[in-house]
Protein backbone atom coordinates (compact mmCIF):
# COMPACT_ATOMS: atom_id res chain seq x y z
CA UNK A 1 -6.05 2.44 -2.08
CA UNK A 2 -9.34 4.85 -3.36
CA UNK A 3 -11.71 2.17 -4.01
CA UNK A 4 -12.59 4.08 -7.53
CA UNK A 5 -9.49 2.87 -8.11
CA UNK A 6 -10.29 -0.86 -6.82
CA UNK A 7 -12.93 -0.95 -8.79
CA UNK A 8 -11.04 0.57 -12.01
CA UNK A 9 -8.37 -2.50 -12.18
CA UNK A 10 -10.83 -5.42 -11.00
CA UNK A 11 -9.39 -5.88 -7.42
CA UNK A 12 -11.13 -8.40 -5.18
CA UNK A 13 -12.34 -6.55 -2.16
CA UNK A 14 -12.43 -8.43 1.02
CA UNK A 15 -14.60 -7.10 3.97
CA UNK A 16 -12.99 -6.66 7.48
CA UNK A 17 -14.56 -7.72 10.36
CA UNK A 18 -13.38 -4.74 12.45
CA UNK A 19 -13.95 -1.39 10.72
CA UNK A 20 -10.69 0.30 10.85
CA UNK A 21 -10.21 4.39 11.49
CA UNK A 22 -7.87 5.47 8.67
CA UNK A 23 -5.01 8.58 9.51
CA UNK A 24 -4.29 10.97 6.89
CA UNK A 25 -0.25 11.00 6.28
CA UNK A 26 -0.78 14.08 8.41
CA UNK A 27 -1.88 12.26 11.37
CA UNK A 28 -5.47 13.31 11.37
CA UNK A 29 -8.16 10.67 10.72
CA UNK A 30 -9.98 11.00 7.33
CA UNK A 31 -12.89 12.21 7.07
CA UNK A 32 -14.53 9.60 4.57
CA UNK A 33 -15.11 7.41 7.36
CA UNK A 34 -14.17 3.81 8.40
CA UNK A 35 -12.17 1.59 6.48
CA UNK A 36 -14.54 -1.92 5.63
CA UNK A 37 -12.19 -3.29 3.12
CA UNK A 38 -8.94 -4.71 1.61
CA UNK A 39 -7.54 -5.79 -1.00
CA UNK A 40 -4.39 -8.28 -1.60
CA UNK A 41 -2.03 -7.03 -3.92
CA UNK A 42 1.14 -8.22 -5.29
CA UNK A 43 3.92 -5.07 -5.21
CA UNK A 44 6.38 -5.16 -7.81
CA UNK A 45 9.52 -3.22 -7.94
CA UNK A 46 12.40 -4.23 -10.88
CA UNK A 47 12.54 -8.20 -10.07
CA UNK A 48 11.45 -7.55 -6.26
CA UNK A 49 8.01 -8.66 -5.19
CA UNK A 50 5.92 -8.44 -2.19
CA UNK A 51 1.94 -9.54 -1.33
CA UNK A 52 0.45 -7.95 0.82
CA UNK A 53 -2.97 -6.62 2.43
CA UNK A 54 -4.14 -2.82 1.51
CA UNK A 55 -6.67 -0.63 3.06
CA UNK A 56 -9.54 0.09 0.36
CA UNK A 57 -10.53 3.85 1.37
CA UNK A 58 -13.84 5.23 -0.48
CA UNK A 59 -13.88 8.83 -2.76
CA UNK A 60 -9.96 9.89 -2.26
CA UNK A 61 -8.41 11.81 -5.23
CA UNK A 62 -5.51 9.99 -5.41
CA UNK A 63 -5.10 5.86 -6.68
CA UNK A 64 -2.75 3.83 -3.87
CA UNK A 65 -0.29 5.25 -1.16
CA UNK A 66 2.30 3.05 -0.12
CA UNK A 67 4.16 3.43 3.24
CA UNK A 68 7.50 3.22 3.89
CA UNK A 69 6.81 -0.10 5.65
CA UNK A 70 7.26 -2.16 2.05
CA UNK A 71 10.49 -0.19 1.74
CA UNK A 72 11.91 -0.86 5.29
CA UNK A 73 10.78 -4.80 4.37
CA UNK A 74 13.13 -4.92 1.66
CA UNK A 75 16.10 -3.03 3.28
CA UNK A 76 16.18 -0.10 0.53
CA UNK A 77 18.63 2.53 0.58
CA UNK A 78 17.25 5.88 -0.41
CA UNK A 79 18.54 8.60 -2.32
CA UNK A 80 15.99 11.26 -1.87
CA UNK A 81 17.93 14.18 -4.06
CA UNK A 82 18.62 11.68 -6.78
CA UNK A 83 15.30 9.62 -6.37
CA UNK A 84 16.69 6.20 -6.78
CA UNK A 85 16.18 3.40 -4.66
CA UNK A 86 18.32 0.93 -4.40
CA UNK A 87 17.12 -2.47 -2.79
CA UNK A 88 19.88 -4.33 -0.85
CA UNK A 89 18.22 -7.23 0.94
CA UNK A 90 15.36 -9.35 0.36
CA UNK A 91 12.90 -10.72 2.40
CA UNK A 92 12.48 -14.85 1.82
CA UNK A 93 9.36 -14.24 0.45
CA UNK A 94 10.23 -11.54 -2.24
CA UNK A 95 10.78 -14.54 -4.58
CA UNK A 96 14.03 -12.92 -5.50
């Protein structure tokens, strides 16, 4: 998450302890530096819902990036022509 856009919606940042060396999705670290912050988030998706922990990344163009991680948590099936997503089982903790 760009912290710009932390700071837009009121997120609670939470320092690390352990600076953290962010990748770019193309495998090279970014050049912005260390990572000394997260935030927890709820992630919502139709009735699905998931809390977790995000990387807060300072001066990046776009808002949040999420990984397929939250996707493979919830067992989706992906169309990728069609662009639907269909989620088929829930974790406990999705609430749903």
């Amino acid at each position: 998450m760009s912290s710009e856009f932390t700071k837009k919606q009121g997120f609670k940042l939470k320092k690390i302890e352990n600076l953290i060396y962010m990748r770019n999705l193309n495998r090279f670290f970014n050049k912005k530096g260390q990572t000394e912050y997260i935030v927890e988030v709820n992630i919502y998706y139709q009735k699905h819902r998931k809390r977790t922990e995000i990387n807060v990344i300072r001066r990046q163009k776009w808002s949040i990036i999420l990984v397929v991680l939250w996707l493979t948590c919830h067992n989706s099936e992906i169309n990728w022509r069609t662009r639907k997503v269909k989620i088929t089982k829930c974790p406990e903790e999705c609430g749903k």
